[in-house]
Protein backbone atom coordinates (compact mmCIF):
# COMPACT_ATOMS: atom_id res chain seq x y z
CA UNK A 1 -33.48 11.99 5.47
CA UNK A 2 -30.37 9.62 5.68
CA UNK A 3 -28.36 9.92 9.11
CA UNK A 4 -25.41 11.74 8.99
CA UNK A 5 -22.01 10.00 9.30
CA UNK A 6 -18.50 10.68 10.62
CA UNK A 7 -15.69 11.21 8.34
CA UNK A 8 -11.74 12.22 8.03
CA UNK A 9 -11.39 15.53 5.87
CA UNK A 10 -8.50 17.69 4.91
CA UNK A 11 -10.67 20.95 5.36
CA UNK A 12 -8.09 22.85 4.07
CA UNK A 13 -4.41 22.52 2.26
CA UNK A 14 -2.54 24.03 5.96
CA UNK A 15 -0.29 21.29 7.13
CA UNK A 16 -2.39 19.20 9.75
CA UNK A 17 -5.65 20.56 9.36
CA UNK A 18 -7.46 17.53 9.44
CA UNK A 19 -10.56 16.17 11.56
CA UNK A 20 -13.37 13.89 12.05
CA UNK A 21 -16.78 15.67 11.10
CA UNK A 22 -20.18 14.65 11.09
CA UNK A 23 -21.49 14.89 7.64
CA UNK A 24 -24.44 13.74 5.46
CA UNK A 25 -24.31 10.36 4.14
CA UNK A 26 -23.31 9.87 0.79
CA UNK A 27 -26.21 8.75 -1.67
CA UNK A 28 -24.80 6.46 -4.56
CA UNK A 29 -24.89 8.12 -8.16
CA UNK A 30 -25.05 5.99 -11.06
CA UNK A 31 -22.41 3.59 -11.52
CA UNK A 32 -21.99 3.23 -7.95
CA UNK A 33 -22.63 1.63 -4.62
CA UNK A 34 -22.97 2.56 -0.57
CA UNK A 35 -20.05 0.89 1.58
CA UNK A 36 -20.02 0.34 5.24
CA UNK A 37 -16.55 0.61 6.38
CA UNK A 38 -15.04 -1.90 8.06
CA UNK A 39 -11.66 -0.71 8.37
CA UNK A 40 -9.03 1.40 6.43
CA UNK A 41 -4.95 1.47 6.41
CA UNK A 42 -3.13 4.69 6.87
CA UNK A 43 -0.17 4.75 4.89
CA UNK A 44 2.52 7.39 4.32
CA UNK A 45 0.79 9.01 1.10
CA UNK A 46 -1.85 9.91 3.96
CA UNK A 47 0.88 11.54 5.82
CA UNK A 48 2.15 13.57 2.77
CA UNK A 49 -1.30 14.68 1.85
CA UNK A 50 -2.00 15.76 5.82
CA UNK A 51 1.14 17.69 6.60
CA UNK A 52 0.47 19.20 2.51
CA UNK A 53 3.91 18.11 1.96
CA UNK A 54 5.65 18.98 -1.34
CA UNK A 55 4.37 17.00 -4.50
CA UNK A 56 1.00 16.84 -2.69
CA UNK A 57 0.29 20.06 -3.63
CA UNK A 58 -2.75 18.55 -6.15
CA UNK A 59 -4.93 16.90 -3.17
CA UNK A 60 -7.87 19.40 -2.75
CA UNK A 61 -8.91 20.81 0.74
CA UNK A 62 -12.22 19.17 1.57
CA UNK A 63 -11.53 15.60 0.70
CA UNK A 64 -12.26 12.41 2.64
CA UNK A 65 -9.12 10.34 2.88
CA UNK A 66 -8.97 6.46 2.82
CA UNK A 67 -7.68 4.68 0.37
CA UNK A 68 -6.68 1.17 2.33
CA UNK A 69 -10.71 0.61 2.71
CA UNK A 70 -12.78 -2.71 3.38
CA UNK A 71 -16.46 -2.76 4.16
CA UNK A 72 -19.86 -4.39 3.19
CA UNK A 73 -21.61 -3.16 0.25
CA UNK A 74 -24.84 -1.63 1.50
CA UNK A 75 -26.62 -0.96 -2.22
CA UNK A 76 -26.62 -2.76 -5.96
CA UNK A 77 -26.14 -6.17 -6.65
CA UNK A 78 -23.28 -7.00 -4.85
CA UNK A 79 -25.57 -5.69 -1.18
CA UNK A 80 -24.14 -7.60 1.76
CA UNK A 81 -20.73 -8.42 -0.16
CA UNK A 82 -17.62 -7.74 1.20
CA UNK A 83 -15.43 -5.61 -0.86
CA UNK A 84 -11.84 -3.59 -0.97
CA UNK A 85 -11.94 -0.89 -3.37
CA UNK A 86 -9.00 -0.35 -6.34
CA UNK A 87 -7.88 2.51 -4.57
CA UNK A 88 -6.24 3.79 -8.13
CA UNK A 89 -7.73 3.34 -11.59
CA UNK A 90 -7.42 4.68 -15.42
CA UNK A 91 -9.97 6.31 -17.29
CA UNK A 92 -10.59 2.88 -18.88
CA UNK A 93 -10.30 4.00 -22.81
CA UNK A 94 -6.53 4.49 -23.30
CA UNK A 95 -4.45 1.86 -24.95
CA UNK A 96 -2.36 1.41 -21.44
CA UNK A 97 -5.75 0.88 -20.08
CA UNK A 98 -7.12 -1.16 -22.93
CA UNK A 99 -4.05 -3.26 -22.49
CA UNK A 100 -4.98 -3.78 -18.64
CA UNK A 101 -2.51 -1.11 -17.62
CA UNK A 102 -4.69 0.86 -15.80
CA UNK A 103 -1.76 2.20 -13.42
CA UNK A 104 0.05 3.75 -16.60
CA UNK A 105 -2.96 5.75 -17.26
CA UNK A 106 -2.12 9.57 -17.71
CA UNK A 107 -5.81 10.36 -16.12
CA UNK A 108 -5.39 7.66 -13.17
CA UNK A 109 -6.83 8.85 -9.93
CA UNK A 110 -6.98 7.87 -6.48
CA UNK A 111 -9.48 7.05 -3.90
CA UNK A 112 -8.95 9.59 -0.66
CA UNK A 113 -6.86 11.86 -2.59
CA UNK A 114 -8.80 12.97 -6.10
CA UNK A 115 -11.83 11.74 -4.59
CA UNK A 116 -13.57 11.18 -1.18
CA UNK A 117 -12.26 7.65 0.31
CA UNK A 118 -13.23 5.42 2.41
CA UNK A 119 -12.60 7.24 5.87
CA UNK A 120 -15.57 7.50 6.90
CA UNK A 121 -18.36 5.15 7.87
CA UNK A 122 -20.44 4.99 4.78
CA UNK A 123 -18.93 6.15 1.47
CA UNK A 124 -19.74 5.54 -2.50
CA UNK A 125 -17.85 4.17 -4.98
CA UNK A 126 -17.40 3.23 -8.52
CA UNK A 127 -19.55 -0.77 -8.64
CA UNK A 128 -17.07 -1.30 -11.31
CA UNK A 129 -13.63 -0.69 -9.33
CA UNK A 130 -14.15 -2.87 -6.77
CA UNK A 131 -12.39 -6.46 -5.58
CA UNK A 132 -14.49 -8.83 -4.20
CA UNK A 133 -13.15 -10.86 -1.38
CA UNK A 134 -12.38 -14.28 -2.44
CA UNK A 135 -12.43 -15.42 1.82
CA UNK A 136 -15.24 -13.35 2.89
CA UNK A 137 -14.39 -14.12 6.31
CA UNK A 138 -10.66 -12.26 6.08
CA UNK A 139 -10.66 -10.11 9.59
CA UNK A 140 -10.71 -6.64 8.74
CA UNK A 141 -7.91 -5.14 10.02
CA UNK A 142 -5.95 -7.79 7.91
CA UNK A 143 -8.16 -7.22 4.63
CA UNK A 144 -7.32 -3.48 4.77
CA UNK A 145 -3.71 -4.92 4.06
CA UNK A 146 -4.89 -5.90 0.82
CA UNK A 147 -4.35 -2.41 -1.06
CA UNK A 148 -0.49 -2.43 0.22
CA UNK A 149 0.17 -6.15 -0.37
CA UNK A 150 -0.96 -5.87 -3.94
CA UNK A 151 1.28 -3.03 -4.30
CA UNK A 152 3.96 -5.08 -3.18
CA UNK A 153 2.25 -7.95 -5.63
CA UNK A 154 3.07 -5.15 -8.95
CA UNK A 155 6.31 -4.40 -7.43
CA UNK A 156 7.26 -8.19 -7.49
CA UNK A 157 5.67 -9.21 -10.57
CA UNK A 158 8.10 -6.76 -12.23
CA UNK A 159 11.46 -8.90 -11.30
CA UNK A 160 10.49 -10.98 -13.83
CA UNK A 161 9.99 -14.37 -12.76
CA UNK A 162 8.82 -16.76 -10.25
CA UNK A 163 10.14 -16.15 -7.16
CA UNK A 164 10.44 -20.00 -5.73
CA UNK A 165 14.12 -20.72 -5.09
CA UNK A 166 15.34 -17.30 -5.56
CA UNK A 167 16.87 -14.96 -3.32
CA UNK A 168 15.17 -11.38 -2.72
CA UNK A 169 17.00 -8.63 -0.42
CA UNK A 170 14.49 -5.80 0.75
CA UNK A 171 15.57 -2.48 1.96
CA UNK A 172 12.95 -1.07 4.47
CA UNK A 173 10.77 -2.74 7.34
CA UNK A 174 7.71 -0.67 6.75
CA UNK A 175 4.19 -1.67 5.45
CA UNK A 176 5.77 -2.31 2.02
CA UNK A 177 8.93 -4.11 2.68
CA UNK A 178 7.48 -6.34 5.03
CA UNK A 179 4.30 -7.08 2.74
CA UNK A 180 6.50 -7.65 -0.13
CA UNK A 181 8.84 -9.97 2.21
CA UNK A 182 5.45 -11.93 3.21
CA UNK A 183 4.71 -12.64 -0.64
CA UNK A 184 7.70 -13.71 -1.71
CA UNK A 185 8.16 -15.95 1.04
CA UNK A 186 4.94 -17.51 0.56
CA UNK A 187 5.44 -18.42 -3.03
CA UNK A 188 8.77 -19.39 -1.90
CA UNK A 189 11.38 -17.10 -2.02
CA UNK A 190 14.54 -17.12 1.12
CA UNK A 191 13.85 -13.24 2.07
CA UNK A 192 16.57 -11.37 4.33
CA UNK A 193 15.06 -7.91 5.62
CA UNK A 194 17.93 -4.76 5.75
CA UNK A 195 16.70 -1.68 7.85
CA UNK A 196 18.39 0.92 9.01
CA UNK A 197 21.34 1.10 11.98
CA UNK A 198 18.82 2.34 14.50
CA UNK A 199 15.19 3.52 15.40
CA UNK A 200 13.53 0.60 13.53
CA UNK A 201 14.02 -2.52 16.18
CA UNK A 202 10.23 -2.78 16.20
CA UNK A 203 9.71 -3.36 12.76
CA UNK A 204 12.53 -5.57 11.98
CA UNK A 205 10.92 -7.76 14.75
CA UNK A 206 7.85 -7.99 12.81
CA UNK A 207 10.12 -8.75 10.00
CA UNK A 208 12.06 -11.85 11.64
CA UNK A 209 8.53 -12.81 12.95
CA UNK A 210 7.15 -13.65 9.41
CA UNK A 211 10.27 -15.18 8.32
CA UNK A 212 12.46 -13.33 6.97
CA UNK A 213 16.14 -13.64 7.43
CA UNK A 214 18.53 -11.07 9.45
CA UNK A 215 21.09 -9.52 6.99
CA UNK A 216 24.38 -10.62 7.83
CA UNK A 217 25.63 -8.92 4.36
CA UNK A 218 25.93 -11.59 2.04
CA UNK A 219 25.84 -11.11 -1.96
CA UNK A 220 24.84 -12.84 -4.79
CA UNK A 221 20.68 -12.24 -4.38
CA UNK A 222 18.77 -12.71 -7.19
CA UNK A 223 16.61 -9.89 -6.94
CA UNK A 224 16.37 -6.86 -4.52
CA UNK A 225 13.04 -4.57 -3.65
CA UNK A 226 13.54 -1.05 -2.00
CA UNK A 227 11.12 0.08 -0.21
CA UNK A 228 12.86 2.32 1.97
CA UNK A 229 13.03 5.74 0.12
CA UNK A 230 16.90 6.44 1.24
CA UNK A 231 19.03 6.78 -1.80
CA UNK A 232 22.13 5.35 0.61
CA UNK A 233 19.86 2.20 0.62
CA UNK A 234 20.16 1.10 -2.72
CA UNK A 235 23.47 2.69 -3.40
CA UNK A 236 24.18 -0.03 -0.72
CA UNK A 237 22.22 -2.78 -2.28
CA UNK A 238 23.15 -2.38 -5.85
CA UNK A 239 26.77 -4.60 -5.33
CA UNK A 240 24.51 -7.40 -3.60
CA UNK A 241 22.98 -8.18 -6.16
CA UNK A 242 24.38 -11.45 -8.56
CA UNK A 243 24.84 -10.17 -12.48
CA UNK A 244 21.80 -10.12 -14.33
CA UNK A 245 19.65 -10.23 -11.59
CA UNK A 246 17.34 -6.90 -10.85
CA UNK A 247 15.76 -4.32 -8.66
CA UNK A 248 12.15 -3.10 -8.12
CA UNK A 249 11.75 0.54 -6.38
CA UNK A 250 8.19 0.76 -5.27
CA UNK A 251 9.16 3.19 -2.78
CA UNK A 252 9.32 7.03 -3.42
CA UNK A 253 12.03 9.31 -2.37
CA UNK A 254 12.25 12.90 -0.59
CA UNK A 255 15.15 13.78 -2.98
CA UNK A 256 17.37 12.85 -6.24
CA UNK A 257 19.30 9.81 -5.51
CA UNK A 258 23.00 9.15 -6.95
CA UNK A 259 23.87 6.18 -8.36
CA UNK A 260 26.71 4.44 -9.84
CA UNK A 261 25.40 3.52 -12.81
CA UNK A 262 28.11 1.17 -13.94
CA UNK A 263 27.14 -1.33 -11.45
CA UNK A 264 24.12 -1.98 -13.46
CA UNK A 265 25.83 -1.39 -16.75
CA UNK A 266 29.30 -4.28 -16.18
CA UNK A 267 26.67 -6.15 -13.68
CA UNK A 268 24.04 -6.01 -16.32
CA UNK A 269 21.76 -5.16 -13.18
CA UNK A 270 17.76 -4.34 -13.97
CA UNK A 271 16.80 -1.19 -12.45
CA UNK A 272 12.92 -1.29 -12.45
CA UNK A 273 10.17 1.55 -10.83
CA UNK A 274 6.80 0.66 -10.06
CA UNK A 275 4.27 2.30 -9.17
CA UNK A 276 0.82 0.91 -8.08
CA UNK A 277 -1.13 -2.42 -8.59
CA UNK A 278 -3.87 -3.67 -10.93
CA UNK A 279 -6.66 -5.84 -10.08
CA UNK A 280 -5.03 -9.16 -10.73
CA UNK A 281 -2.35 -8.22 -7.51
CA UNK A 282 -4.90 -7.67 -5.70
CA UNK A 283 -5.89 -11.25 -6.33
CA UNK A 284 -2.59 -12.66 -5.96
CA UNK A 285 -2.15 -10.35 -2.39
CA UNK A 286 -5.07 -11.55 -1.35
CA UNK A 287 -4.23 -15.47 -1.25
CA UNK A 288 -0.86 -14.74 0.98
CA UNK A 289 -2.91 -12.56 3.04
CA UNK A 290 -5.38 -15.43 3.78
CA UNK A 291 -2.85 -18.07 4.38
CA UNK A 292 -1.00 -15.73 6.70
CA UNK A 293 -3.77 -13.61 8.66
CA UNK A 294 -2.61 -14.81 11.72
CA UNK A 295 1.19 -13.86 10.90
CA UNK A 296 0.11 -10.44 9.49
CA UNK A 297 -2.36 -9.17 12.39
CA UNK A 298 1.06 -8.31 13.98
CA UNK A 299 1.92 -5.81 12.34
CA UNK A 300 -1.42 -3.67 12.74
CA UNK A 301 -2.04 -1.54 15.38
CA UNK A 302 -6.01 -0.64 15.35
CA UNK A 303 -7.13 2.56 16.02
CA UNK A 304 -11.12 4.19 17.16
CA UNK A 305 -12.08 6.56 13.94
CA UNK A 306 -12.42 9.41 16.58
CA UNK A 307 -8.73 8.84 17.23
CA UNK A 308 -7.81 8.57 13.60
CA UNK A 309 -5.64 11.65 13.64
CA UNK A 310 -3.93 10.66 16.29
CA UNK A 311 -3.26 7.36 14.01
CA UNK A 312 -1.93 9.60 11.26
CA UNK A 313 0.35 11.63 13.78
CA UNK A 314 1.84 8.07 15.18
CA UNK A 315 2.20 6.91 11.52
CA UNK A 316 4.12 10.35 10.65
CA UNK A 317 6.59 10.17 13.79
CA UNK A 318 6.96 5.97 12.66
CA UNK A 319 5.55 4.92 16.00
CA UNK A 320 3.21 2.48 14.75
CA UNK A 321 4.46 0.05 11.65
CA UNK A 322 0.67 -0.27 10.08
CA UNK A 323 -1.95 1.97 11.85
CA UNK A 324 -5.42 0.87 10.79
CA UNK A 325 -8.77 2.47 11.70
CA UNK A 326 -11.47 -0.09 12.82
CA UNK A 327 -14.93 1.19 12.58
């Protein structure tokens, strides 16, 4: 009989009722493959699903979470291969998913949230959802970036065109703002970073760090990402931009936000959500994050798996800008 292994659960929906157990190891089914962890991001839809917050309300009580994963495939063809998962996924029939959409999908689901994730030391998953790393060498606590930095790849690939020579304001210094301000900067964009008064001199360091310009509130950018969530953020950001440039929102927001909508309308200003990646941003993410693993360990802050919910509690109180669990 296998060894058992440890794991992060939610055992049930109560806010913070979360722990690492010992349970048996997960045999592959058909269609899939054994992973030894390496290392897995925390990220604030953790947080949500932890404290049950509102929204969250469809993440089941038992579930292993981990959705930022990288480990070694232990089973299948691809056995001693390093691999991130593609944390979210269609149902691989529709025509959004036909059409490579898979994020569109009405029956998407997510790793660590519909399904047991990668949180644990060995864990299965779909042989057909997986990215293969390209630099097999990537340390891990940078290579569990990947899942955020192709998020930030969608989010980009939506202002609709090459970012060399253009100018891209960001609103929010966490995991996603300064991921998206490491792309664009290394396919050549001028990035200036724009957090908030106070309480965020940490990350805006990281920020200046990898490049990225201070705001001294200049207009006339090309393009603008929020990834900050406040509604007073891109209120704020909306004049900056030149006319008929445009905004990407990957970010998601604790309540309705109120624009003034005839910025965009006389500015002829592109408001654009996204939500997500597909495999080819994890490609693209994947090639800044090698050129710039160095830059980007800086940001991480590594964490034991028996401490993981202490990880989640430091990434819910924004003490940490990217807590990842090494195993």
């Amino acid at each position: 009989m296998a060894a058992d292994v440890r794991a992060v659960r939610l055992r049930s929906r109560t806010p913070w009722d979360v722990a690492v157990e010992e349970t048996a190891r997960p045999e592959p089914g058909p269609g899939q493959v054994a992973i030894r962890t390496e290392a897995v991001g925390l990220c604030g839809s953790d947080v949500h699903a932890v404290r049950a917050d509102a929204g969250y309300e469809w993440v089941p009580a038992g579930v292993v979470l981990g959705h930022e994963a990288v480990g070694t495939v232990l089973s299948g063809p691809l056995a001693g291969t390093r691999v991130v998962p593609i944390s979210i996924d269609g149902c691989g029939a529709c025509a959004d998913c036909r059409a490579g959409d898979t994020h569109y999908c009405a029956d998407r689901d997510c790793a660590g949230m519909h399904f047991d994730g990668g949180l644990a030391e060995v864990f299965v998953y779909p042989a057909d959802r997986l990215h293969v790393l390209a630099d097999q060498s990537l340390p891990a606590p940078v290579a569990a970036l990947l899942e955020p930095a192709a998020v930030a790849a969608q989010a980009l690939s939506r202002l609709g065109g090459p970012l060399a020579g253009r100018r891209i304001g960001i609103s929010g210094p966490g995991a996603i703002g300064l991921l998206s301000g490491a792309l664009a900067l290394f396919e050549g964009a001028e990035v200036t970073i724009v957090g908030p008064p106070e309480g965020a001199e940490s990350r805006m360091a990281s920020a200046l760090a990898l490049g990225m310009r201070p705001d001294t509130g200049e207009t006339g950018f090309d393009y603008w990402l929020d990834a900050s969530g406040a509604g007073i953020a891109v209120a704020a950001a909306l004049p900056r931009i030149r006319r008929g440039g445009a905004m990407v929102v990957p970010a998601m927001f604790p309540r309705p936000v109120e624009l003034d909508f005839n910025l965009l309308v006389r500015g002829q200003v592109r408001l654009q959500g996204t939500y997500a990646a597909v495999r080819e941003d994890y490609a693209r993410a994947e090639r800044m994050l090698s050129a710039r693993a160095g830059d980007l360990a800086g940001i991480v802050e590594e964490f034991a798996l028996e401490d993981a919910v202490t990880a989640l509690r430091k990434a819910a109180a924004a003490e940490v800008v990217k807590p990842v669990v090494v195993l």
